[in-house]
N, C-alpha and C. Protein backbone atom coordinates (compact mmCIF):
# COMPACT_ATOMS: atom_id res chain seq x y z
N UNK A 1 0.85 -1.17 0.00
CA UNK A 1 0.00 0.00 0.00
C UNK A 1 0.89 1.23 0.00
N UNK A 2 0.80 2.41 -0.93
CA UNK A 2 1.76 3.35 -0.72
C UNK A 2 0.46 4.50 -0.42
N UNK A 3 0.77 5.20 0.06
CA UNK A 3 0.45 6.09 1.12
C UNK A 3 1.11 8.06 1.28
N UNK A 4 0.85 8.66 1.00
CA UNK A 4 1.39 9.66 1.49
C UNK A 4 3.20 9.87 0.91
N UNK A 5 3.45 9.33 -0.22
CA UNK A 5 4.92 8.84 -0.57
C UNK A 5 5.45 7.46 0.26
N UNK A 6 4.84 6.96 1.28
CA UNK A 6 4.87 5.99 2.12
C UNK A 6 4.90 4.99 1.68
N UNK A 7 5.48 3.50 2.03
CA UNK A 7 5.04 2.36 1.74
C UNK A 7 4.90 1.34 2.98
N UNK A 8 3.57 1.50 3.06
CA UNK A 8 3.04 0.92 4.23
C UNK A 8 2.99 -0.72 4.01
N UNK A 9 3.46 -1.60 4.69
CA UNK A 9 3.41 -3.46 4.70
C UNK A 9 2.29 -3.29 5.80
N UNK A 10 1.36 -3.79 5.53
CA UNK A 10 0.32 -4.35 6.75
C UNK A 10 0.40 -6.01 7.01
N UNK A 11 0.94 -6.23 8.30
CA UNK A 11 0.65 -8.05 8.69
C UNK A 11 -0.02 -8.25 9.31
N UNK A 12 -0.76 -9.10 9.46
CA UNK A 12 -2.08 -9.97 9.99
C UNK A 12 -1.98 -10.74 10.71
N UNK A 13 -1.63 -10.30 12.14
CA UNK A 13 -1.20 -11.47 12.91
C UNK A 13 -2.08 -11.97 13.84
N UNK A 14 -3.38 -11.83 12.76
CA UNK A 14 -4.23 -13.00 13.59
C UNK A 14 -4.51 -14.61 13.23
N UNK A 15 -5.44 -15.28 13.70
CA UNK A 15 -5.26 -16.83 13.27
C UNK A 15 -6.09 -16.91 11.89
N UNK A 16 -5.62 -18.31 11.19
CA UNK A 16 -6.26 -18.10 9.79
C UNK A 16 -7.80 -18.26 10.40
N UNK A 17 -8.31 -18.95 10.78
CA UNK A 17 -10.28 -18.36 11.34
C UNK A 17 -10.87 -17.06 11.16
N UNK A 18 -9.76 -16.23 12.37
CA UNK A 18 -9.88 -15.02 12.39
C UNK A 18 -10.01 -14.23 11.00
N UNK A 19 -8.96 -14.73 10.12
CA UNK A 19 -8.57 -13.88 8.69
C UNK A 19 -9.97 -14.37 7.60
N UNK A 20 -10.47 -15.76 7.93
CA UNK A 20 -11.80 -16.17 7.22
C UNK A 20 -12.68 -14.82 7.36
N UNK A 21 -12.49 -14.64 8.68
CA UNK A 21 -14.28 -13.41 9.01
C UNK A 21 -13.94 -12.29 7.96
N UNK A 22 -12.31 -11.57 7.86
CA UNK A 22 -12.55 -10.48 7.36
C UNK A 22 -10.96 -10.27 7.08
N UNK A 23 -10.36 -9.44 6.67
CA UNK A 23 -9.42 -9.27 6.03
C UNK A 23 -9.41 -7.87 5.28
N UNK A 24 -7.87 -7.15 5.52
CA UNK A 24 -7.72 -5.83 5.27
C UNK A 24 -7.40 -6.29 3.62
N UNK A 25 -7.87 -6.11 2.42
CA UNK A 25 -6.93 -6.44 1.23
C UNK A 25 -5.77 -6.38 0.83
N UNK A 26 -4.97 -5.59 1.27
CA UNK A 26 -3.66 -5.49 0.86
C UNK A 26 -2.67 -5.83 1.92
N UNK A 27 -3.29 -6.30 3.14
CA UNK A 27 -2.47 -7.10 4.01
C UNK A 27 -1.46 -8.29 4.06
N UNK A 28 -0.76 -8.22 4.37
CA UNK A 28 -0.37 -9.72 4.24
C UNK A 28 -0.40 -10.39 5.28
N UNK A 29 -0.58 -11.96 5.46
CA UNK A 29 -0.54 -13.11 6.27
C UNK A 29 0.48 -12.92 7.32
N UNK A 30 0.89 -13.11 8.37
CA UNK A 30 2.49 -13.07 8.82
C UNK A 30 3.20 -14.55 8.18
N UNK A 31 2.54 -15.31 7.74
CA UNK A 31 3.20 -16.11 7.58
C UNK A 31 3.90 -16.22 6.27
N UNK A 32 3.14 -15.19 4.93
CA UNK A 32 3.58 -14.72 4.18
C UNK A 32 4.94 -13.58 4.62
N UNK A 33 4.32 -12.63 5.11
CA UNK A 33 5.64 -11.93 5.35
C UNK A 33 6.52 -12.45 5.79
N UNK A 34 6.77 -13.32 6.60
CA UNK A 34 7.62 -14.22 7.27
C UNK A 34 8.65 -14.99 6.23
N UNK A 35 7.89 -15.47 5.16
CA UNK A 35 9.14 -16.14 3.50
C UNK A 35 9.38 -15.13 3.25
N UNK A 36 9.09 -13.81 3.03
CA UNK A 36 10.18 -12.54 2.50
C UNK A 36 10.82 -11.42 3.21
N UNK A 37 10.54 -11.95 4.37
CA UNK A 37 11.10 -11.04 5.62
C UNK A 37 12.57 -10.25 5.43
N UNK A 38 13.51 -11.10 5.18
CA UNK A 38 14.61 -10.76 4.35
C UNK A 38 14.67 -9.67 3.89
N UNK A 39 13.53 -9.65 2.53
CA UNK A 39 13.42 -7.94 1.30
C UNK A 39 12.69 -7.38 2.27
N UNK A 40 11.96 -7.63 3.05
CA UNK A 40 11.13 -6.03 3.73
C UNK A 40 12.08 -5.67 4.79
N UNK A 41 13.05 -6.20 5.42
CA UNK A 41 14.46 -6.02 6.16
C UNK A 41 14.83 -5.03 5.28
N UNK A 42 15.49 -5.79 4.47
CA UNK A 42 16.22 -4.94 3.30
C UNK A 42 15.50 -3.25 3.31
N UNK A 43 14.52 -3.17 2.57
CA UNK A 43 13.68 -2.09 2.26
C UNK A 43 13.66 -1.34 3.38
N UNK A 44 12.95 -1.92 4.38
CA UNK A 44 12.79 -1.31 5.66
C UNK A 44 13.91 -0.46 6.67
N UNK A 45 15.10 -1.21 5.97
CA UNK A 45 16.94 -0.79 6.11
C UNK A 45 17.02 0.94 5.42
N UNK A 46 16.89 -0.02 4.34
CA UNK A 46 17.02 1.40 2.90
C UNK A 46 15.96 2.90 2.45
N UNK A 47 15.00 2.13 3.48
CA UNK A 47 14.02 3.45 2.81
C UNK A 47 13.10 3.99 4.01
N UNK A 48 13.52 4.99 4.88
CA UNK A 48 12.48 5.47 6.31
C UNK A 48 11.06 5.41 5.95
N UNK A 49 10.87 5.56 3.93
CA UNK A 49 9.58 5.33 4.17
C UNK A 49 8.53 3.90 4.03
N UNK A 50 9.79 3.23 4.49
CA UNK A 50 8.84 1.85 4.36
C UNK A 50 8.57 1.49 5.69
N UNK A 51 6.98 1.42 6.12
CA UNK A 51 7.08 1.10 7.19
C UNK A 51 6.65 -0.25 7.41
N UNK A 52 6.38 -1.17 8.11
CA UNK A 52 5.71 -2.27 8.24
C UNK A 52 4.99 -2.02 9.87
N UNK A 53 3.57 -2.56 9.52
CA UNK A 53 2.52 -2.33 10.36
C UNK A 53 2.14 -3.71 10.59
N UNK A 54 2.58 -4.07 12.06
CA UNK A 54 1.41 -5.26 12.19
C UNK A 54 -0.24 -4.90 13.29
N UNK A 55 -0.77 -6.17 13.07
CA UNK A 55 -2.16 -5.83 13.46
C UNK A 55 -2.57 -7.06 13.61
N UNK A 56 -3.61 -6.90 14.83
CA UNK A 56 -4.31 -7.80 15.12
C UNK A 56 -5.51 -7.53 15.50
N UNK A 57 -6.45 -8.61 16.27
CA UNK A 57 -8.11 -8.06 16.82
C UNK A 57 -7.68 -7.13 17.93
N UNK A 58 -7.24 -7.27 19.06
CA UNK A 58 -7.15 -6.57 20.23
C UNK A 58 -5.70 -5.58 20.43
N UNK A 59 -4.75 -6.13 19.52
CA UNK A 59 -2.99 -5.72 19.67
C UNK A 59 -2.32 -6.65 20.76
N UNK A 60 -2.91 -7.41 21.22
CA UNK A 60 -1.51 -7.75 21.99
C UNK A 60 -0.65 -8.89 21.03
N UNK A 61 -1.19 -9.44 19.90
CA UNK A 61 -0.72 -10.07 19.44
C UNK A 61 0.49 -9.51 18.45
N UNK A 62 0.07 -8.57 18.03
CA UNK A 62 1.14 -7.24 16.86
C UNK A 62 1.86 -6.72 18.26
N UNK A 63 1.47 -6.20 19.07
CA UNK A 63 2.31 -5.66 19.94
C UNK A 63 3.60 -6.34 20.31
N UNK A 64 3.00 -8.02 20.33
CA UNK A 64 4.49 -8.98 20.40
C UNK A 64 5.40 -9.03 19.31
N UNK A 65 4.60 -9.22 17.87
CA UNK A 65 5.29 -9.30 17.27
C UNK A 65 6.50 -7.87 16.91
N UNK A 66 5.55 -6.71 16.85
CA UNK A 66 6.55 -5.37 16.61
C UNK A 66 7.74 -6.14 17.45
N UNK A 67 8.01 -5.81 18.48
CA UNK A 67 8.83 -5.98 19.26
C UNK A 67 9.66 -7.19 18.91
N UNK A 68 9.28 -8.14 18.40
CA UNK A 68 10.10 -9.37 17.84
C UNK A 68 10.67 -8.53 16.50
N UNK A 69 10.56 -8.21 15.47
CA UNK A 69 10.36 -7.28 14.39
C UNK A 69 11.78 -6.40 14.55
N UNK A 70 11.53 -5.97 15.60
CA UNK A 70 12.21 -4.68 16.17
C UNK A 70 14.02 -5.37 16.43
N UNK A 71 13.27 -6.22 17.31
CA UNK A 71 14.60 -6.94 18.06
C UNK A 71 15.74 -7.70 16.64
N UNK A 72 14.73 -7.94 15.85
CA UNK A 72 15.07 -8.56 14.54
C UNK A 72 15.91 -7.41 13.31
N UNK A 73 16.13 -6.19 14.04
CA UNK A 73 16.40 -4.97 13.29
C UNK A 73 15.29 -4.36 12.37
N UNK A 74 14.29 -4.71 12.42
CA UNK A 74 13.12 -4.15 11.40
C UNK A 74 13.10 -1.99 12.58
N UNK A 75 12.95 -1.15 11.92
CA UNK A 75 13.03 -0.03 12.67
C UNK A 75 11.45 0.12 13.59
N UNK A 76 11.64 0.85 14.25
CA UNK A 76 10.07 1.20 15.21
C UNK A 76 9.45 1.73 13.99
N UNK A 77 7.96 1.82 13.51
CA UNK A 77 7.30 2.74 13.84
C UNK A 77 6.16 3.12 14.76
């Protein structure tokens, strides 16, 4: 999703059930992002405006992951 000159990654780090009810379209799976984690590293390295957004129903589940993300060198946002 680009955004504002932005390039926003949205992950979905809820369970596939959860993703049955409803789904952002241009989201991705975490488990998708997870096989190319690597290039959105990369990107996410090279360009302040790439951000990657995770999400879930309530946040505590994205809240873990940012922080895994983070620890993984992916930058805050």
């Amino acid at each position: 999703l680009r955004e504002g000159g932005k390039t926003v990654v949205l992950v979905d780090c809820r369970t596939r059930p959860e993703q049955a009810v409803s789904v952002i379209a241009t989201a991705l799976s975490k488990r998708n992002f997870e096989a190319h984690a690597e290039d959105h590293l990369i990107a996410a390295r090279s360009n302040p405006g790439y951000l990657v957004i995770p999400y879930c129903t309530v946040g505590a589940r994205s809240g873990s992951y940012a922080r895994q993300l983070i620890a993984r060198g992916f930058p805050p946002t």
